[in-house]
N, C-alpha and C. Protein backbone atom coordinates (compact mmCIF):
# COMPACT_ATOMS: atom_id res chain seq x y z
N UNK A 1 -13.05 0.50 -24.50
CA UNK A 1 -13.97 0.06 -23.46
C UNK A 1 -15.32 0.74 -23.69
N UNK A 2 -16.61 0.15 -23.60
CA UNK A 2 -17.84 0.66 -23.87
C UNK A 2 -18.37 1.15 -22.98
N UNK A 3 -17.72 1.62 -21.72
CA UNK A 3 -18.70 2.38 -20.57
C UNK A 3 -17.42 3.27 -21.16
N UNK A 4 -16.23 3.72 -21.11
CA UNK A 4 -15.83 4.94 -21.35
C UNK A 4 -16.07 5.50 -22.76
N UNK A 5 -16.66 4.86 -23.72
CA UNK A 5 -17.01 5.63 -24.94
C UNK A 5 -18.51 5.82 -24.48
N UNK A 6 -19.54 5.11 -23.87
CA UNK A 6 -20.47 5.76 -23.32
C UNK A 6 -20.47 6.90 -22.97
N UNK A 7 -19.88 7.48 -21.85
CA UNK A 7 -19.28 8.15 -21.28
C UNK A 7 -18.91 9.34 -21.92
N UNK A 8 -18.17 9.52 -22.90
CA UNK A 8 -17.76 10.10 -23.99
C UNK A 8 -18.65 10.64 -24.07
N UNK A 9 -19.46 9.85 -24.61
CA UNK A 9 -20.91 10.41 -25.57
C UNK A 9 -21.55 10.92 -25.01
N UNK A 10 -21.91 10.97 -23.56
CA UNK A 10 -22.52 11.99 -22.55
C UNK A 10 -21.45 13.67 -22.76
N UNK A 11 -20.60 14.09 -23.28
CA UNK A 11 -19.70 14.93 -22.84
C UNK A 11 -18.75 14.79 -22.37
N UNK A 12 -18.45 13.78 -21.13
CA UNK A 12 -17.62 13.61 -20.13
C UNK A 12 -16.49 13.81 -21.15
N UNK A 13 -15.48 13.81 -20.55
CA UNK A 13 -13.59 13.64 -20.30
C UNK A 13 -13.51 12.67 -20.06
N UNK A 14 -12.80 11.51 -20.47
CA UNK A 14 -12.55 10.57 -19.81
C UNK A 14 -11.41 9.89 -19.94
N UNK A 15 -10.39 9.24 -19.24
CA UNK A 15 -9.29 8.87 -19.40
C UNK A 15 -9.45 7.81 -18.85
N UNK A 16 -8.84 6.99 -20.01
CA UNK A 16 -8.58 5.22 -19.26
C UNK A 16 -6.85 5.04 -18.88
N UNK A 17 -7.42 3.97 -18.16
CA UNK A 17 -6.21 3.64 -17.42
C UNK A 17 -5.80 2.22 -17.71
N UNK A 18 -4.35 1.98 -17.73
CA UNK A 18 -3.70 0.71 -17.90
C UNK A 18 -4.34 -0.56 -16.82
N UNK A 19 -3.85 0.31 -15.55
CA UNK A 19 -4.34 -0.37 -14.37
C UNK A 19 -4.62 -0.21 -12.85
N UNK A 20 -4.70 -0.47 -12.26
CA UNK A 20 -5.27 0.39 -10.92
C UNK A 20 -4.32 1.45 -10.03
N UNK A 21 -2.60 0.71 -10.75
CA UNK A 21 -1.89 1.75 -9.84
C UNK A 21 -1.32 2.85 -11.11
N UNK A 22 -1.59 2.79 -12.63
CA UNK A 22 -1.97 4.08 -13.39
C UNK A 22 -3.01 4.41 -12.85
N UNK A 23 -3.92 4.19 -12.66
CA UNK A 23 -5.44 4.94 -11.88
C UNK A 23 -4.96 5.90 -11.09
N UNK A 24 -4.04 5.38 -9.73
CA UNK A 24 -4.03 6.24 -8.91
C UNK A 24 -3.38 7.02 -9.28
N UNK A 25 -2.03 6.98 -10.05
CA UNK A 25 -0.90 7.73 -10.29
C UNK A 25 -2.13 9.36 -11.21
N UNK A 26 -2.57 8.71 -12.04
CA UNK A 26 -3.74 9.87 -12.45
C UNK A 26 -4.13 10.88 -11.71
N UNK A 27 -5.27 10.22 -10.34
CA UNK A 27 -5.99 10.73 -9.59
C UNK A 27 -5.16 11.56 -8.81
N UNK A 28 -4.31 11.29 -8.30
CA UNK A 28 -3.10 11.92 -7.46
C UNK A 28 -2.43 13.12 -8.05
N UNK A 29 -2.30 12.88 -9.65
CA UNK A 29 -1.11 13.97 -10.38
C UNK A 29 -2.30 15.08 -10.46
N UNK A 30 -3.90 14.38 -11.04
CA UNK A 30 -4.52 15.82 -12.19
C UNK A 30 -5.64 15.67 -11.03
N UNK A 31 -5.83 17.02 -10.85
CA UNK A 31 -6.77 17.53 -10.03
C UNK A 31 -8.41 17.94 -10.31
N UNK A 32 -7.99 17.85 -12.14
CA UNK A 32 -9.38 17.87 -12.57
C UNK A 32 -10.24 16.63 -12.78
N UNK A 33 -9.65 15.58 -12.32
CA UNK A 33 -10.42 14.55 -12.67
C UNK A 33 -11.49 14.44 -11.03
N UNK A 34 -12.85 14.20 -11.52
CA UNK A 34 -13.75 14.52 -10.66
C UNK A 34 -14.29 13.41 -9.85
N UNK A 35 -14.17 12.18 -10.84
CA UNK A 35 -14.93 10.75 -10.67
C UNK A 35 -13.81 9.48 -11.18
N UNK A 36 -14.00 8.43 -9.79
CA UNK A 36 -13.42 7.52 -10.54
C UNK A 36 -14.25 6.16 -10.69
N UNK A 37 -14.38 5.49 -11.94
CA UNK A 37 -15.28 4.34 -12.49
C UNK A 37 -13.96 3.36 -11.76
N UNK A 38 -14.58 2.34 -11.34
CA UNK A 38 -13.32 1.02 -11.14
C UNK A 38 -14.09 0.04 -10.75
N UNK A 39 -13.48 -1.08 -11.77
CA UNK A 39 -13.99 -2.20 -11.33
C UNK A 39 -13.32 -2.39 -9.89
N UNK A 40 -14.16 -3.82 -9.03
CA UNK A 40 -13.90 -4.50 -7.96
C UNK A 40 -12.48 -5.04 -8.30
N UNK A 41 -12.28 -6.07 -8.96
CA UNK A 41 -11.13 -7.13 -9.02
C UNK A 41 -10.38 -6.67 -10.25
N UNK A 42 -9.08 -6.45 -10.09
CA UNK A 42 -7.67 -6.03 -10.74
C UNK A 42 -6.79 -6.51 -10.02
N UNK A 43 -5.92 -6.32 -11.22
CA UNK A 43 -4.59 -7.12 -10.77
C UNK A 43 -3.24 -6.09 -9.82
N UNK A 44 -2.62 -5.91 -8.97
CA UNK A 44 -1.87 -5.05 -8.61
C UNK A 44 -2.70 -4.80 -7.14
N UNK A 45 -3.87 -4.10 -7.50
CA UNK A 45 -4.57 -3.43 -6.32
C UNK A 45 -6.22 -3.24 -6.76
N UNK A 46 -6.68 -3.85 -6.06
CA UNK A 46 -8.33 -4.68 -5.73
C UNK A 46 -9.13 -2.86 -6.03
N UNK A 47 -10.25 -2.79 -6.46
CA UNK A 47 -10.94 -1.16 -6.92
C UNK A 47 -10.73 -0.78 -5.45
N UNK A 48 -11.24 -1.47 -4.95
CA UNK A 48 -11.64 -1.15 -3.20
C UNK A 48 -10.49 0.07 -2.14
N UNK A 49 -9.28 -1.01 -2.73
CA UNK A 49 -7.82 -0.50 -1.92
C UNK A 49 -7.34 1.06 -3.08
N UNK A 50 -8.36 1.09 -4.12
CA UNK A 50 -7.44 2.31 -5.19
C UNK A 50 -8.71 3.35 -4.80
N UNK A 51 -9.76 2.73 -4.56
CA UNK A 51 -10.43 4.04 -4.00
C UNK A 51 -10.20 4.58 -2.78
N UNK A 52 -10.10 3.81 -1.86
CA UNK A 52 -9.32 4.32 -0.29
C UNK A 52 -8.43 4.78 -0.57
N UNK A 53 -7.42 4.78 -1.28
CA UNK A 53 -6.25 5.62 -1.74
C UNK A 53 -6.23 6.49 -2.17
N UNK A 54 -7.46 6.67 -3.39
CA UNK A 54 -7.65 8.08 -3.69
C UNK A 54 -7.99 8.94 -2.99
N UNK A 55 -9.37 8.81 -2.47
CA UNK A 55 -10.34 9.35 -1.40
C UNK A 55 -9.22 9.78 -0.52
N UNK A 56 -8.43 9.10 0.50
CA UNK A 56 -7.16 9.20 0.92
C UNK A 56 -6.96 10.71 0.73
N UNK A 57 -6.41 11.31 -0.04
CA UNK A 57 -5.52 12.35 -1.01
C UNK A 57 -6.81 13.00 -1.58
N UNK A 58 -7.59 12.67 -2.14
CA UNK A 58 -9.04 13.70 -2.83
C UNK A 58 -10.03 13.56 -2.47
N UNK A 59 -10.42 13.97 -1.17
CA UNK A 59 -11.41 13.39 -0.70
C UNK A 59 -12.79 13.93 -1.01
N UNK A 60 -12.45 14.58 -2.48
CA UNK A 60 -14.31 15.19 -2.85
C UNK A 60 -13.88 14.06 -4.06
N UNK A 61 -13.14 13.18 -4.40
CA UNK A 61 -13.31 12.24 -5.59
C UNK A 61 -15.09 11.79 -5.45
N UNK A 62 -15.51 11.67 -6.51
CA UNK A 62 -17.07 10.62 -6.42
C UNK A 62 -16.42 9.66 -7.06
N UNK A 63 -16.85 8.16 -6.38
CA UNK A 63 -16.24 6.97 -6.88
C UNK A 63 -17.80 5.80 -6.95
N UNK A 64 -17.76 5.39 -8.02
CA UNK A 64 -18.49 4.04 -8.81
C UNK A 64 -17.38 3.26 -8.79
N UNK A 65 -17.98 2.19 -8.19
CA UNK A 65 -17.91 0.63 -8.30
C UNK A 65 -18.30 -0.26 -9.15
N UNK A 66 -17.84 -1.20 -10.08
CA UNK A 66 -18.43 -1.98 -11.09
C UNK A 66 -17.83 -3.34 -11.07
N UNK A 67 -18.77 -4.93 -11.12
CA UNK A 67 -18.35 -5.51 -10.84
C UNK A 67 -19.44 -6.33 -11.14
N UNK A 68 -18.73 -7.83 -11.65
CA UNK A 68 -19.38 -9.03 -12.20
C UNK A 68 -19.42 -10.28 -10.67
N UNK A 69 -18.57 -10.00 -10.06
CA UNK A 69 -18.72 -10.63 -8.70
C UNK A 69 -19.45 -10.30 -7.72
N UNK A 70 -19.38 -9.13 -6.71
CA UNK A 70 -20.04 -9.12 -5.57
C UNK A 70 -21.75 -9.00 -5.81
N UNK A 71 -21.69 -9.59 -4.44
CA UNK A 71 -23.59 -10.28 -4.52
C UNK A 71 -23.59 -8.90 -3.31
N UNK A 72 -25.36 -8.91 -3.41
CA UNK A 72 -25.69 -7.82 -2.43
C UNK A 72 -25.18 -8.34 -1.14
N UNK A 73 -24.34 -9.20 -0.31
CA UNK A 73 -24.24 -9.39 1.25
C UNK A 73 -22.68 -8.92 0.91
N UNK A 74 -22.04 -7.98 -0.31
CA UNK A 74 -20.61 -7.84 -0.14
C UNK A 74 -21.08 -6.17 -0.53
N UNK A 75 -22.15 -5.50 -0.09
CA UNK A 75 -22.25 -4.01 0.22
C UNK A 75 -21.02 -3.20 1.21
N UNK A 76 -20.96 -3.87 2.28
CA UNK A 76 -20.23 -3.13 3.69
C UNK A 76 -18.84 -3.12 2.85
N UNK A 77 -17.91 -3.56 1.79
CA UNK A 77 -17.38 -3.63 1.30
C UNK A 77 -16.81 -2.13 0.64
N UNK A 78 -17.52 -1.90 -0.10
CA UNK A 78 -17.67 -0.24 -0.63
C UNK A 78 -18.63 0.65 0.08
N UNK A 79 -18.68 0.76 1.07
CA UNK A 79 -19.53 1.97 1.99
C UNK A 79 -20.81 2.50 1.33
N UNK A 80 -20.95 3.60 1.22
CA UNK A 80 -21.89 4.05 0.63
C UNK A 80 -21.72 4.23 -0.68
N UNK A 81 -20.98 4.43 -1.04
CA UNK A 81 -20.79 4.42 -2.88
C UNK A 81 -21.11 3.57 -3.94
N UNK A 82 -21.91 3.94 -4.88
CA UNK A 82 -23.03 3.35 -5.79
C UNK A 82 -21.94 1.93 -6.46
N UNK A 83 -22.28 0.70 -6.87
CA UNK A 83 -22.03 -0.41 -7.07
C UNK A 83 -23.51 -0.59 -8.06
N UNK A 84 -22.65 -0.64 -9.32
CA UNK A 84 -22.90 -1.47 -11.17
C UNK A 84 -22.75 -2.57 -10.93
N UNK A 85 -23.67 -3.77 -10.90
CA UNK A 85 -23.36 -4.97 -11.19
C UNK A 85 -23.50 -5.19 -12.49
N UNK A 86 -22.00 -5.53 -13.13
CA UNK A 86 -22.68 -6.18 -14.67
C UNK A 86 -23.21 -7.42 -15.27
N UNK A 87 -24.25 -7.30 -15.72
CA UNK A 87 -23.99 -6.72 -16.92
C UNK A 87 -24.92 -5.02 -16.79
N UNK A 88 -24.80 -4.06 -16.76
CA UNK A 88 -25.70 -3.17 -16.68
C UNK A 88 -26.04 -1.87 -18.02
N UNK A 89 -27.18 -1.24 -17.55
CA UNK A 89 -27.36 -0.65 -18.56
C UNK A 89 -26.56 0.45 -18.64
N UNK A 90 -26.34 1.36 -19.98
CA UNK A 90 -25.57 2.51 -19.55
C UNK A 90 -26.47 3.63 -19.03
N UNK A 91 -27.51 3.63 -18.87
CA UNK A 91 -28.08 4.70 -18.16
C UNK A 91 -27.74 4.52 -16.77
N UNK A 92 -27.42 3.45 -16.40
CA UNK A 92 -27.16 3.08 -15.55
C UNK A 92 -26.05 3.90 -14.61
N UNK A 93 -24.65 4.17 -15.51
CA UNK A 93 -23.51 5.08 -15.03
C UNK A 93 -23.72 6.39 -14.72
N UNK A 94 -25.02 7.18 -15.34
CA UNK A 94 -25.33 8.28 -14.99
C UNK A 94 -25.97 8.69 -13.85
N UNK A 95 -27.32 7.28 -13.66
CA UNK A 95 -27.43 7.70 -12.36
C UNK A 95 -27.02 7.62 -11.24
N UNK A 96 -25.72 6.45 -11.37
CA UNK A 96 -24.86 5.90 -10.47
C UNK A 96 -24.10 7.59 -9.80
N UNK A 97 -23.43 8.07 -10.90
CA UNK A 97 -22.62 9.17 -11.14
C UNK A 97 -23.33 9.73 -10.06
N UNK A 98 -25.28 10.37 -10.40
CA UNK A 98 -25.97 11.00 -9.42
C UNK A 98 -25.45 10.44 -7.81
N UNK A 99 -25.82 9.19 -7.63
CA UNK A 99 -25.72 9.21 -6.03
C UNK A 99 -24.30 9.74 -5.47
N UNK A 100 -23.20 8.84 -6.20
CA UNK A 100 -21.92 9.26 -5.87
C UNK A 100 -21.93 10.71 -5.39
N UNK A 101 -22.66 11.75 -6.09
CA UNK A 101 -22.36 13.21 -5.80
C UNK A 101 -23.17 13.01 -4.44
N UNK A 102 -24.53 12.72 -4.47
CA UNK A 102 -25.19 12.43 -2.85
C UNK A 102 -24.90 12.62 -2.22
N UNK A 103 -23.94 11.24 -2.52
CA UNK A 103 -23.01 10.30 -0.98
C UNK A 103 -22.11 11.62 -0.74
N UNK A 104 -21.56 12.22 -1.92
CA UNK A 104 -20.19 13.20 -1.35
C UNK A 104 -20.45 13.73 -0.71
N UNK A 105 -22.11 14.50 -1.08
CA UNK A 105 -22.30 16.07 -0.35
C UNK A 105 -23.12 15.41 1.01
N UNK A 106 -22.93 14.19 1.44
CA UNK A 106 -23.54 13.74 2.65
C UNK A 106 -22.46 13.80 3.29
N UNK A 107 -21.10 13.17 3.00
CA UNK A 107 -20.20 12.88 3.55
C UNK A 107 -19.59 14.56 3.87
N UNK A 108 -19.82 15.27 2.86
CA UNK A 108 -19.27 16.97 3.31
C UNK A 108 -20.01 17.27 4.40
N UNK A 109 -21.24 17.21 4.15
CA UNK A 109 -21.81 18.31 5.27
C UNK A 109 -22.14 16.90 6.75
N UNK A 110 -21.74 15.61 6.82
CA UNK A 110 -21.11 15.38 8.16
C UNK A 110 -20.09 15.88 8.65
N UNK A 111 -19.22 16.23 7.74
CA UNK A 111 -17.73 16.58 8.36
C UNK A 111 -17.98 18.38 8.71
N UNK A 112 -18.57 18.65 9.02
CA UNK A 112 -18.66 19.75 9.47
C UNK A 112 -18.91 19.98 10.72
């Protein structure tokens, strides 16, 4: 996949997944994984329902959204968390990556 050898090439770690419920089984077992990339539409379980699941259980996960379908009126969809429409650039994942941390440390210091 060319956003996770992107990815790569920044440094990152990155582990791909079969499919959304290997995704979670991941996110759930290893504690070092920091960020999760997921497309919108999969088969098994929709990005949407595997990030509520994670978040769920890790709730400092930073999660990107990526997706050839949703138009900007399907935002309220994924909350505040950054959304790749593809086709996009790969600089693109990095700064995505940036807000995700944002959104986290917004979402931390509400919960206080």
């Amino acid at each position: 996949m060319a956003v996770a050898e992107h990815c790569r090439s920044l440094g990152m770690e990155v582990e791909e997944c079969y499919d959304s419920t290997d995704a979670l089984l991941r996110v759930l077992q290893d504690p070092e994984i920091a960020a999760l990339l997921t497309d919108v539409r999969m088969p098994r379980m929709s990005g949407t329902e595997l990030a509520t699941r994670a978040l769920r259980a890790r709730p400092g996960l930073l999660v990107v959204f990526l997706t050839g379908y949703a138009d900007p009126g399907d935002e309220g969809h994924f909350g505040s968390w950054p959304v790749l429409r593809k086709p996009f650039a790969f600089k693109e994942i990095q700064e995505a990556l940036g807000r995700a941390a944002d959104v986290r440390g917004m979402k931390t210091r509400g919960d206080d």
